[in-house]
C-alpha atoms as a PDB file:
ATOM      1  CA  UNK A   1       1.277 -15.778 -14.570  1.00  0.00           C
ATOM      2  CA  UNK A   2      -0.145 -19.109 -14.827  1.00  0.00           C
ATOM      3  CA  UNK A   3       2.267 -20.311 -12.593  1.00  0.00           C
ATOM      4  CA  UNK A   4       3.954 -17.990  -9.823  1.00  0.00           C
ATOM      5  CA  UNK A   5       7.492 -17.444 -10.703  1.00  0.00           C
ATOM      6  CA  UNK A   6      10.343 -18.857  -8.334  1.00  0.00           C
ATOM      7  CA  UNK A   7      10.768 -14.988  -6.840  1.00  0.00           C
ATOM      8  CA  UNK A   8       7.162 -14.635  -5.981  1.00  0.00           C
ATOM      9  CA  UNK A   9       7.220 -18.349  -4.582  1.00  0.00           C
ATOM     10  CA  UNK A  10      10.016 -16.569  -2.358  1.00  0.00           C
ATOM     11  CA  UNK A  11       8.119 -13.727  -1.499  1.00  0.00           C
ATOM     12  CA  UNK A  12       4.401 -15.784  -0.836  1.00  0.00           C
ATOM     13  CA  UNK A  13       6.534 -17.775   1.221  1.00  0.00           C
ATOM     14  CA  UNK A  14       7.853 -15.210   3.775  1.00  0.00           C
ATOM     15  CA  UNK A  15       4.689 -13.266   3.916  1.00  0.00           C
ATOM     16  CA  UNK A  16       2.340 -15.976   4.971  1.00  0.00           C
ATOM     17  CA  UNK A  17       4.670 -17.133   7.604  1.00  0.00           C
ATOM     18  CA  UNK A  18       4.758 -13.816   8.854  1.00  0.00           C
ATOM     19  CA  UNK A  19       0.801 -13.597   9.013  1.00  0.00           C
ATOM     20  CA  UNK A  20       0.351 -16.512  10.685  1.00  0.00           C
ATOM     21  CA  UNK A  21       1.855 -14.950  13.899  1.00  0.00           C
ATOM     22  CA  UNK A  22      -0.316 -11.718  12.929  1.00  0.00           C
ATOM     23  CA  UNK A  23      -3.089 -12.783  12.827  1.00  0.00           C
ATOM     24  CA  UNK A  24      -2.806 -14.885  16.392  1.00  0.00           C
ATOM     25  CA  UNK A  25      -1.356 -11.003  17.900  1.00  0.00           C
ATOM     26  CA  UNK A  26      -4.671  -9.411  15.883  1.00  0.00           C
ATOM     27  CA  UNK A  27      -6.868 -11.643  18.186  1.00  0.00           C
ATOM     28  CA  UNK A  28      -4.894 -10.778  21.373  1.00  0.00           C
ATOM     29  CA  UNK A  29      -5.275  -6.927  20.193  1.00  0.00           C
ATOM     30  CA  UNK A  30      -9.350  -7.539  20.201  1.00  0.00           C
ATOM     31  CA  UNK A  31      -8.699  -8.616  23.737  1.00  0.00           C
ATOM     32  CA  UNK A  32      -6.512  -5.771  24.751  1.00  0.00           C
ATOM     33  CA  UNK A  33      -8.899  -3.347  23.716  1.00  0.00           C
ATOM     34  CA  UNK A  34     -11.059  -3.719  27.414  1.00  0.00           C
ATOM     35  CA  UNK A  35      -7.770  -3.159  29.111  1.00  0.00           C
ATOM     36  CA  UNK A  36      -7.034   0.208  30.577  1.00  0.00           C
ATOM     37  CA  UNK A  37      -3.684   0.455  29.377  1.00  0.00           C
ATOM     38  CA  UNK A  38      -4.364  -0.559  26.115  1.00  0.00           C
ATOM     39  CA  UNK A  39      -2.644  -2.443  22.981  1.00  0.00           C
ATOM     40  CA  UNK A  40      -0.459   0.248  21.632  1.00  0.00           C
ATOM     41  CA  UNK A  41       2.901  -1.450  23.306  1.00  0.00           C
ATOM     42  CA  UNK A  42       1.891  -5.225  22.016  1.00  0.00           C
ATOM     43  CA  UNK A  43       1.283  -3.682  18.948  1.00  0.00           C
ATOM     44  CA  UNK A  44       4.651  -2.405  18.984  1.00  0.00           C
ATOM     45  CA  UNK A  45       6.133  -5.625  19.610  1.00  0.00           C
ATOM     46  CA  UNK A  46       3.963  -7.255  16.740  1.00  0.00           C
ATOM     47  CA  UNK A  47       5.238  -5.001  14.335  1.00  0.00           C
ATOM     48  CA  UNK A  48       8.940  -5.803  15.210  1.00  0.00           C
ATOM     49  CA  UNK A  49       8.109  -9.136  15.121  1.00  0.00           C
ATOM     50  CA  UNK A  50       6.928  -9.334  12.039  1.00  0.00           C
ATOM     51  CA  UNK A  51       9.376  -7.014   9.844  1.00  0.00           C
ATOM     52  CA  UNK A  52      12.212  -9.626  11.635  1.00  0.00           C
ATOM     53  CA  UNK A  53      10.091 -12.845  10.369  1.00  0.00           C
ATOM     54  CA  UNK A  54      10.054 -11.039   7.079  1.00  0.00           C
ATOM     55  CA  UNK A  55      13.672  -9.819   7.049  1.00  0.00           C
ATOM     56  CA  UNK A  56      14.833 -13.609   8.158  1.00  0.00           C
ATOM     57  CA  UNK A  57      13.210 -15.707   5.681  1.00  0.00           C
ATOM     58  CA  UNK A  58      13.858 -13.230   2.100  1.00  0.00           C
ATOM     59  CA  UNK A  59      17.312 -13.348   3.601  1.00  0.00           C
ATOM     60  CA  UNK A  60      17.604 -16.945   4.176  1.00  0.00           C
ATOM     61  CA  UNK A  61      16.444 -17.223   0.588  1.00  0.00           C
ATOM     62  CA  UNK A  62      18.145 -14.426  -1.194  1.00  0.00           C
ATOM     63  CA  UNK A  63      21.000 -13.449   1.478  1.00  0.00           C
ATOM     64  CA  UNK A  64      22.968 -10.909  -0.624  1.00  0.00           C
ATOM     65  CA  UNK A  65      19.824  -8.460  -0.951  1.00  0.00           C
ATOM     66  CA  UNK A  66      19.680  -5.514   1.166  1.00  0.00           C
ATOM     67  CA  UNK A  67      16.791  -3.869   2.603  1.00  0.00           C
ATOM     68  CA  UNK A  68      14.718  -0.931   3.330  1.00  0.00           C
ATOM     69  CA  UNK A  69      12.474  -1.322   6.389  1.00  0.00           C
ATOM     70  CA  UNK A  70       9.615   0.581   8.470  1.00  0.00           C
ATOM     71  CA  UNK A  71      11.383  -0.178  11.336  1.00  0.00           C
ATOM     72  CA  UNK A  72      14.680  -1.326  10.848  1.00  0.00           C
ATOM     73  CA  UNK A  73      16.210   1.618   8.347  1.00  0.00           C
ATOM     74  CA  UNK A  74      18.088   0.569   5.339  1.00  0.00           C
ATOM     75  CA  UNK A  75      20.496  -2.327   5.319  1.00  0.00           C
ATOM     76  CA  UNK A  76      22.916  -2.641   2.485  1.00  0.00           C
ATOM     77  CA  UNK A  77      23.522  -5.930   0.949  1.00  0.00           C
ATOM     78  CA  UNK A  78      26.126  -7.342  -1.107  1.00  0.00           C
ATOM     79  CA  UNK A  79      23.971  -7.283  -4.482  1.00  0.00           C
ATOM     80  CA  UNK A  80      23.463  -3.561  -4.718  1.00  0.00           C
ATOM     81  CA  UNK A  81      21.574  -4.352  -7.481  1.00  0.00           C
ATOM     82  CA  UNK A  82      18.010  -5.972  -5.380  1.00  0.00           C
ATOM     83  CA  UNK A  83      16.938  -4.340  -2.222  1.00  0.00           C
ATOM     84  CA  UNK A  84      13.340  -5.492  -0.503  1.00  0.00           C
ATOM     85  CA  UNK A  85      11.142  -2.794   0.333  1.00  0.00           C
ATOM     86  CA  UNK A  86       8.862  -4.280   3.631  1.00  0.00           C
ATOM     87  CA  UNK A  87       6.374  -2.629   5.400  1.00  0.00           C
ATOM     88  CA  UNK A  88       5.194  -5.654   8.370  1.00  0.00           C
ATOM     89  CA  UNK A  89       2.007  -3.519   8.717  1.00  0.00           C
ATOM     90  CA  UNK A  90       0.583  -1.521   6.641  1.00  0.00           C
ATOM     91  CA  UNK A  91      -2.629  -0.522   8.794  1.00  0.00           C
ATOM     92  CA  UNK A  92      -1.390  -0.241  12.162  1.00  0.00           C
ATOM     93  CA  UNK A  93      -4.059   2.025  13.553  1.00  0.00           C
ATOM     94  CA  UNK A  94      -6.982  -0.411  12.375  1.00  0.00           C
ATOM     95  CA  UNK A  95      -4.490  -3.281  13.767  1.00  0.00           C
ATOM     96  CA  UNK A  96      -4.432  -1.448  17.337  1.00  0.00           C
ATOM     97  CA  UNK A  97      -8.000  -0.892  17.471  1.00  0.00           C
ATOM     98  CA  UNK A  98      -9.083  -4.519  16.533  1.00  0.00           C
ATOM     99  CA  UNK A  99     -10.181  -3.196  13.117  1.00  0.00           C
ATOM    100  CA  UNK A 100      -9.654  -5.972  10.248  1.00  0.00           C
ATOM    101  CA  UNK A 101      -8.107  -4.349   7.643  1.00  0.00           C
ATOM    102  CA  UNK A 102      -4.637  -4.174   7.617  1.00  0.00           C
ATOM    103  CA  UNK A 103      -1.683  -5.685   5.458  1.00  0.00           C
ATOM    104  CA  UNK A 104       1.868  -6.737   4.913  1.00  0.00           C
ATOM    105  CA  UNK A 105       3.704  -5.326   2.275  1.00  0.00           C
ATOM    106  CA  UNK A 106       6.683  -6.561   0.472  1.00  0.00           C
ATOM    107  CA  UNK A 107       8.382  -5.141  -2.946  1.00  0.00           C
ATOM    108  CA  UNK A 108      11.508  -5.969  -4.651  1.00  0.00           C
ATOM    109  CA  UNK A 109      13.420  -3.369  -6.343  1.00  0.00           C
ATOM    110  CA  UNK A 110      15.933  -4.362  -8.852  1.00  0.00           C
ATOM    111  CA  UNK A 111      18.523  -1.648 -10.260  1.00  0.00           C
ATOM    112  CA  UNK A 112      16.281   1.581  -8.845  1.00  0.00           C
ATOM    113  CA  UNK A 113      13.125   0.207 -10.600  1.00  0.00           C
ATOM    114  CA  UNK A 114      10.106  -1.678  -8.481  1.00  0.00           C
ATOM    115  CA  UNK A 115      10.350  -5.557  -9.726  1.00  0.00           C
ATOM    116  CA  UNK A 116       7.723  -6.894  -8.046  1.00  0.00           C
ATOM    117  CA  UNK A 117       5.698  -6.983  -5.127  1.00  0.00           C
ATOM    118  CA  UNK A 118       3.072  -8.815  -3.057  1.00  0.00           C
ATOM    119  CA  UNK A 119       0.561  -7.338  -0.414  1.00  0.00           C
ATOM    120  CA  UNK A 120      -1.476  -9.907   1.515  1.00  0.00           C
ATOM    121  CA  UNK A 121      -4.525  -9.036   3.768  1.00  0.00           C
ATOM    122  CA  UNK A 122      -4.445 -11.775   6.401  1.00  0.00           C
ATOM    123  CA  UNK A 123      -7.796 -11.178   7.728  1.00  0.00           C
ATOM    124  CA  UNK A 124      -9.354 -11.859   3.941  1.00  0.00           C
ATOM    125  CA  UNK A 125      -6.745 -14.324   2.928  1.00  0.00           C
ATOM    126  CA  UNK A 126      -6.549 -11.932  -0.213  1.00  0.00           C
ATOM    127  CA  UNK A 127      -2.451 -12.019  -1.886  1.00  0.00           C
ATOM    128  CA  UNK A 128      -2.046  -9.307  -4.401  1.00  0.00           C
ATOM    129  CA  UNK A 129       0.710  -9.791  -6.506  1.00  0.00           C
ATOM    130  CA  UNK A 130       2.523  -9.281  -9.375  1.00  0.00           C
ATOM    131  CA  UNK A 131       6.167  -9.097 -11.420  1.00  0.00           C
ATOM    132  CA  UNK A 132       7.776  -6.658 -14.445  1.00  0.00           C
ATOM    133  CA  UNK A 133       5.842  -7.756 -17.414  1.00  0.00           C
ATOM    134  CA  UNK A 134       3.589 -10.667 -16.215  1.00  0.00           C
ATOM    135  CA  UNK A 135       0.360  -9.327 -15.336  1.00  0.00           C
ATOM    136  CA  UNK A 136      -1.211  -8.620 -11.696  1.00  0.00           C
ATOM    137  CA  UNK A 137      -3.123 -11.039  -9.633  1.00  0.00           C
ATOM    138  CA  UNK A 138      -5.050 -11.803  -6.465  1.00  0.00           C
ATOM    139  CA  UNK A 139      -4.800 -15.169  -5.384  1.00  0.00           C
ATOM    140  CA  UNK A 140      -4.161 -16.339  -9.039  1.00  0.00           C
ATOM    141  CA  UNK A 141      -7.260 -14.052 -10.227  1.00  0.00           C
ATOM    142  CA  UNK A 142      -5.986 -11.527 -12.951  1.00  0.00           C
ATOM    143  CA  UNK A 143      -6.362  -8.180 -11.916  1.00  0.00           C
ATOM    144  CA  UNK A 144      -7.805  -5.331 -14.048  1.00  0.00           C
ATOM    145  CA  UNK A 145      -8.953  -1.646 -13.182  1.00  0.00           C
ATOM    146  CA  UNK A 146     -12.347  -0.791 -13.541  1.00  0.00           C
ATOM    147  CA  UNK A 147     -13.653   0.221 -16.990  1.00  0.00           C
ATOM    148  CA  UNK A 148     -16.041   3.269 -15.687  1.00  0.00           C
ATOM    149  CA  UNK A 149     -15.664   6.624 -17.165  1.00  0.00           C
ATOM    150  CA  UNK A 150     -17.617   8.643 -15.282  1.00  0.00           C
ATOM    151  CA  UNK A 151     -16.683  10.500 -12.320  1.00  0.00           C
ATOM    152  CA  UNK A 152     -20.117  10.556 -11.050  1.00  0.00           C
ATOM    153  CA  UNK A 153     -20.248   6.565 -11.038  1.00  0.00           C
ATOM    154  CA  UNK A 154     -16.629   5.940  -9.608  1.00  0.00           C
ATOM    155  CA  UNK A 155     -15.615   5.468  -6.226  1.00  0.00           C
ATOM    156  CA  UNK A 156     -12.421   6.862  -5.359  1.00  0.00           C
ATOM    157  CA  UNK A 157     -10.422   6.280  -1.805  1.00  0.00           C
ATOM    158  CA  UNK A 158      -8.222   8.466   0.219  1.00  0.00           C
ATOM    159  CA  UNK A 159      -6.004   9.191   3.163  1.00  0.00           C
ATOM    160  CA  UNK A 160      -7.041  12.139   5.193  1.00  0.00           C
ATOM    161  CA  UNK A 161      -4.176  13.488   7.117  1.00  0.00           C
ATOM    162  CA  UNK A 162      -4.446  13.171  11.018  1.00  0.00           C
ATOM    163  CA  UNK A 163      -3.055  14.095  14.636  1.00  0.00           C
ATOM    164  CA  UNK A 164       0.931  14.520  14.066  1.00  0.00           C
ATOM    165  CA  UNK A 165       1.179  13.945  10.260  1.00  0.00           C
ATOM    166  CA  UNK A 166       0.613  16.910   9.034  1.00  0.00           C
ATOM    167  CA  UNK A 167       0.718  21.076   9.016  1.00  0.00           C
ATOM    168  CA  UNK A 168      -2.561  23.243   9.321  1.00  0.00           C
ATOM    169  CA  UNK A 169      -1.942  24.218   5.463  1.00  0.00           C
ATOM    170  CA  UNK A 170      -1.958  20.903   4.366  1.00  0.00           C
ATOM    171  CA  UNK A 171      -5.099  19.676   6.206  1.00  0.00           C
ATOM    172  CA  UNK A 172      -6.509  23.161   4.678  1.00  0.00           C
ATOM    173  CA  UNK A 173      -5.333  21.326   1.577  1.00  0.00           C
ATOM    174  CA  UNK A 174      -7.018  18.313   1.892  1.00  0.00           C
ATOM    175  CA  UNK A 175     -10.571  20.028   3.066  1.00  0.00           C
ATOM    176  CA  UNK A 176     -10.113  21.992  -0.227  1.00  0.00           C
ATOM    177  CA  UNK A 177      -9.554  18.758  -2.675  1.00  0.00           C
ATOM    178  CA  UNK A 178     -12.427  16.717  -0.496  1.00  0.00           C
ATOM    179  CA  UNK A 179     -14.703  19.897  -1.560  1.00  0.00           C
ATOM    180  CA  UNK A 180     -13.605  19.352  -5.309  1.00  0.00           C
ATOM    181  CA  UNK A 181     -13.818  15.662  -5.229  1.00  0.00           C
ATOM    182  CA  UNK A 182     -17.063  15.096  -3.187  1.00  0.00           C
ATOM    183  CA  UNK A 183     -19.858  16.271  -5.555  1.00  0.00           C
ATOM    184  CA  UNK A 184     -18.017  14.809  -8.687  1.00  0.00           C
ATOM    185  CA  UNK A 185     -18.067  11.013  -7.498  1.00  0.00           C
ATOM    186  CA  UNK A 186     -20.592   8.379  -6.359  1.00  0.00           C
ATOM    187  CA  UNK A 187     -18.035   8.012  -2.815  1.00  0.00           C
ATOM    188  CA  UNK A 188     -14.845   9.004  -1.321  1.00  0.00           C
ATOM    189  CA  UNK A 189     -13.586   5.904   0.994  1.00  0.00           C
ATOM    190  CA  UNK A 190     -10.493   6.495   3.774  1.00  0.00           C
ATOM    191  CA  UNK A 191     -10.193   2.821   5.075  1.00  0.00           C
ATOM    192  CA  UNK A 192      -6.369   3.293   6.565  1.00  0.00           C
ATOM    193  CA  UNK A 193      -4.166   1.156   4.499  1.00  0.00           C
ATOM    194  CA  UNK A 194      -2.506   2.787   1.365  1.00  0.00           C
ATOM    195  CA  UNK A 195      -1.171  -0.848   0.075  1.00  0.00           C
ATOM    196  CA  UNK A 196      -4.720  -1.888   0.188  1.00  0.00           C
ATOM    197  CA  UNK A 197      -6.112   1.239  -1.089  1.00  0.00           C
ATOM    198  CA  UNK A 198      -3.301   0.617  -4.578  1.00  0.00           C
ATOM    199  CA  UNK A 199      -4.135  -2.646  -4.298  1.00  0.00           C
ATOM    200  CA  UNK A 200      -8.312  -2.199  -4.228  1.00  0.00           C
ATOM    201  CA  UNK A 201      -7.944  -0.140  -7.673  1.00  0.00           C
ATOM    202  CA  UNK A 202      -6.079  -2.179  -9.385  1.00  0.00           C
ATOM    203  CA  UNK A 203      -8.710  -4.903  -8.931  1.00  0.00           C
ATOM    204  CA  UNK A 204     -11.050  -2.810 -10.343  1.00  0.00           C
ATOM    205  CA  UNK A 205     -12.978  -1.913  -6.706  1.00  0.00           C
ATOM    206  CA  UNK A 206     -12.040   1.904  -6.671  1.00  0.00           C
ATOM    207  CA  UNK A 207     -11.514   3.882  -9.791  1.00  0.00           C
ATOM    208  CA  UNK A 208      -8.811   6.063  -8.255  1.00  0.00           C
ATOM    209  CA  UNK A 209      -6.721   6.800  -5.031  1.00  0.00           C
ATOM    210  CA  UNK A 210      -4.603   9.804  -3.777  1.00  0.00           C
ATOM    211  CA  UNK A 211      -2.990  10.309  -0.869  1.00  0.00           C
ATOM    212  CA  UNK A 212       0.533  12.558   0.048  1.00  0.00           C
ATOM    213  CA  UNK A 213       3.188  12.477   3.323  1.00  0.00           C
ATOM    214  CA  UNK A 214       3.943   8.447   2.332  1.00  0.00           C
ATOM    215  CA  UNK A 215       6.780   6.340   2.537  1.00  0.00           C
ATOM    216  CA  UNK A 216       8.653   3.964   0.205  1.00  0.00           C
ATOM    217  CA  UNK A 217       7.627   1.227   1.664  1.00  0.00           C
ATOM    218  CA  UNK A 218       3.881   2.013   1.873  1.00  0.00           C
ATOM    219  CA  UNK A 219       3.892   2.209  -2.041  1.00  0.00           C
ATOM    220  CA  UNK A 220       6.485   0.019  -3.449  1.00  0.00           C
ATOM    221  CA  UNK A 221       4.385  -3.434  -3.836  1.00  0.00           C
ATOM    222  CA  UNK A 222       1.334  -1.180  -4.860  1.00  0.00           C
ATOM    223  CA  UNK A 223       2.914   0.808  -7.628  1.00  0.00           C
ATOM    224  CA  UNK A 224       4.209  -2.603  -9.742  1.00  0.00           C
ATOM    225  CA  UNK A 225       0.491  -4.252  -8.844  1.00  0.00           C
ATOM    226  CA  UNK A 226      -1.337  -1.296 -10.472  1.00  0.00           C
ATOM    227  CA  UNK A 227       1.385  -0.625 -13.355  1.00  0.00           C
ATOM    228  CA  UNK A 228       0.624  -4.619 -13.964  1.00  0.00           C
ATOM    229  CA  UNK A 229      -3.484  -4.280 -14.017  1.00  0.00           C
ATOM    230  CA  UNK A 230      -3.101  -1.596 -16.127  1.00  0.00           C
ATOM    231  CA  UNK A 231      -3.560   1.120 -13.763  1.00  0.00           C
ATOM    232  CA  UNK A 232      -1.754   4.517 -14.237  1.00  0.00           C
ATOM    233  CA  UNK A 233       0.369   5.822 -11.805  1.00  0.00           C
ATOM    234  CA  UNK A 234       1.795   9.503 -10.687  1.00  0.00           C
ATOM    235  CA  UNK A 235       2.043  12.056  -8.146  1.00  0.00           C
ATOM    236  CA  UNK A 236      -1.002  14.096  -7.602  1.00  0.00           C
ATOM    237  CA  UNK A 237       0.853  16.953  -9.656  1.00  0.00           C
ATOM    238  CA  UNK A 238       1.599  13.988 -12.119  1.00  0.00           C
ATOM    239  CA  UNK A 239       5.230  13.897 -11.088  1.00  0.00           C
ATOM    240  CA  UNK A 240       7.090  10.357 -11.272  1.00  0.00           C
ATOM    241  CA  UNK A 241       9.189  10.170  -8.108  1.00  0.00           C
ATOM    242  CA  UNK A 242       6.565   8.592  -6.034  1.00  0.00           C
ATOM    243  CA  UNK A 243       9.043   6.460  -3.947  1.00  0.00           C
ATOM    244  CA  UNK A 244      10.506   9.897  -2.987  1.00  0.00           C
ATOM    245  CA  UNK A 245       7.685  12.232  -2.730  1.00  0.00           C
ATOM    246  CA  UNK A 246       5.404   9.980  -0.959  1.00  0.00           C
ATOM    247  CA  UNK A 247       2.717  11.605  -3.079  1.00  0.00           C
ATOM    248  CA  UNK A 248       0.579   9.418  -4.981  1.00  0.00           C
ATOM    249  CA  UNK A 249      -2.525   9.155  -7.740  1.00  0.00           C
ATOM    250  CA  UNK A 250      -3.358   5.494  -9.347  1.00  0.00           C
ATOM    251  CA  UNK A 251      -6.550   5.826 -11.124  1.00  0.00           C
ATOM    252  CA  UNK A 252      -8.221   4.188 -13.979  1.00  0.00           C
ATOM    253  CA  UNK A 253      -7.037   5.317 -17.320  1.00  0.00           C
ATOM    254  CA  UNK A 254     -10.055   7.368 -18.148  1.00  0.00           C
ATOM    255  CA  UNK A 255     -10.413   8.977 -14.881  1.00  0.00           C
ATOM    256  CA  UNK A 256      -6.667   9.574 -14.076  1.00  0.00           C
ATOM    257  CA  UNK A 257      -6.463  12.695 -16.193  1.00  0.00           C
ATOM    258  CA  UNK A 258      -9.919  14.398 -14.634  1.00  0.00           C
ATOM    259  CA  UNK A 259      -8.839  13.366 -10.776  1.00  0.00           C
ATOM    260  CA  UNK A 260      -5.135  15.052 -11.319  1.00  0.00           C
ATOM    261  CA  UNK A 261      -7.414  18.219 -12.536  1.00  0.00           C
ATOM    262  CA  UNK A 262      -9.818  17.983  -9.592  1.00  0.00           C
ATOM    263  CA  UNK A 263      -6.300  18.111  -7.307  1.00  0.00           C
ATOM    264  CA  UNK A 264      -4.706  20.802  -9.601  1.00  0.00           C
ATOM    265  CA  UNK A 265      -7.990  23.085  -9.277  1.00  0.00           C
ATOM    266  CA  UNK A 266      -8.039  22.739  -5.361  1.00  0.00           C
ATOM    267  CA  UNK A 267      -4.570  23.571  -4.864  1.00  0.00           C
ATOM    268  CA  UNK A 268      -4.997  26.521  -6.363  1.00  0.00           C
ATOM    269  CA  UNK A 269      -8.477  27.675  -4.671  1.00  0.00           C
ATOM    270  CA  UNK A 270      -6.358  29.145  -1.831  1.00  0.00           C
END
């Protein structure tokens, strides 16, 4: 995509609008962080903000698409073929305490199939992005996964389950896979943003990622940027309903195959 196509023009558009105001709330977060009461309200209130910026400007642009949103629900539209899938901010916990890594997410499914799909880190000026059939990029850079092999030279990224988000067998669960995975690869990362996480393997910076207990909109953008930098793409049981699951493995091609057996092997170690 030597050019950006008129839809991603769209969707670059609306999303660096939208981080404009995010990063100025980001700096008042840093701030908030000395106060006894802390950030979590503002943060809140960012996070509306944002998914309205977002919702305003697609629809000012494409008004007969509907949407599903983090915070708003789903909102039909009168094309029931397009819907835009928006998380404002992917992140949030690194957002609240002043951590900068953190991104907005935006995907465009057409007829029950991811399109396209941007995520932008604000904080590295980094846009991921890319359509059906054209390739994925970061800020006109063409992405592709990393060509290692080995397990033991790969570096693979998670998202360890936490206060609230999950049952005692599943964080039993994840302790078992961390004990399969750990002596098998060169690092396990958890940074707190599964866009980025999708988005760091497909440019070749992890070899893999899994994580389960997702959302739609957490994964949308991600799944068409790693399908596009060639990047293969399941549930951890190597299922294909993703978007409705919320479980998710994107690994290199070599390594895809030897993660999902890693994950088989330590769900059944019970």
């Amino acid at each position: 995509m030597a050019n950006k196509s008129a839809l991603i023009n769209v969707m670059d558009a609306a999303v660096r609008k939208t981080a404009r105001r995010m990063l100025r709330d980001f700096g008042e977060v840093e701030q908030l962080q000395v106060s006894k009461k802390g950030p979590s309200d503002f943060v809140s209130a960012a996070d509306l903000k944002a998914e309205e910026t977002l919702r305003y400007e697609l629809q000012k642009v494409r008004p007969d698409y509907g949407f599903l949103l983090e915070e708003g629900g789903e909102v039909k539209g009168k094309d029931l073929s397009n819907r835009w899938i928006i998380d404002p901010l992917d992140g949030t916990t690194n957002f609240l305490h002043g951590i900068p890594h953190f991104a907005i997410s935006v995907a465009l499914e057409r007829d029950s199939e991811i399109f396209a799909g941007i995520i932008y880190d604000p904080t590295r000026d980094e846009m991921f992005y890319a359509e059906k059939g054209q390739g994925a990029y970061v800020n006109d850079r063409r992405l592709r996964v990393s060509g290692r092999n080995s397990m033991a030279d790969s570096v693979v990224a998670t998202g360890i389950p936490h206060r609230g988000r999950c049952s005692p067998a599943e964080m039993a669960r994840y302790n078992r896979e961390l004990v399969a995975i750990m002596p098998e690869v060169a690092g396990i990362r958890r940074l707190g943003s599964a866009a980025l996480d999708i988005a760091y393997v497909s440019a070749g910076r992890y070899e893999a990622y899994w994580e389960r207990g997702l959302q739609a909109w957490d994964i949308a953008a991600g799944l068409i940027i790693a399908r596009e930098s060639g990047a293969m793409v399941s549930e951890t049981d190597l299922g294909e309903r993703m978007l409705k699951t919320g479980s998710i493995l994107v690994a290199n091609g070599p390594l895809h195959g030897p993660m999902a057996t890693l994950l088989r092997k330590a769900h059944r170690a019970k």
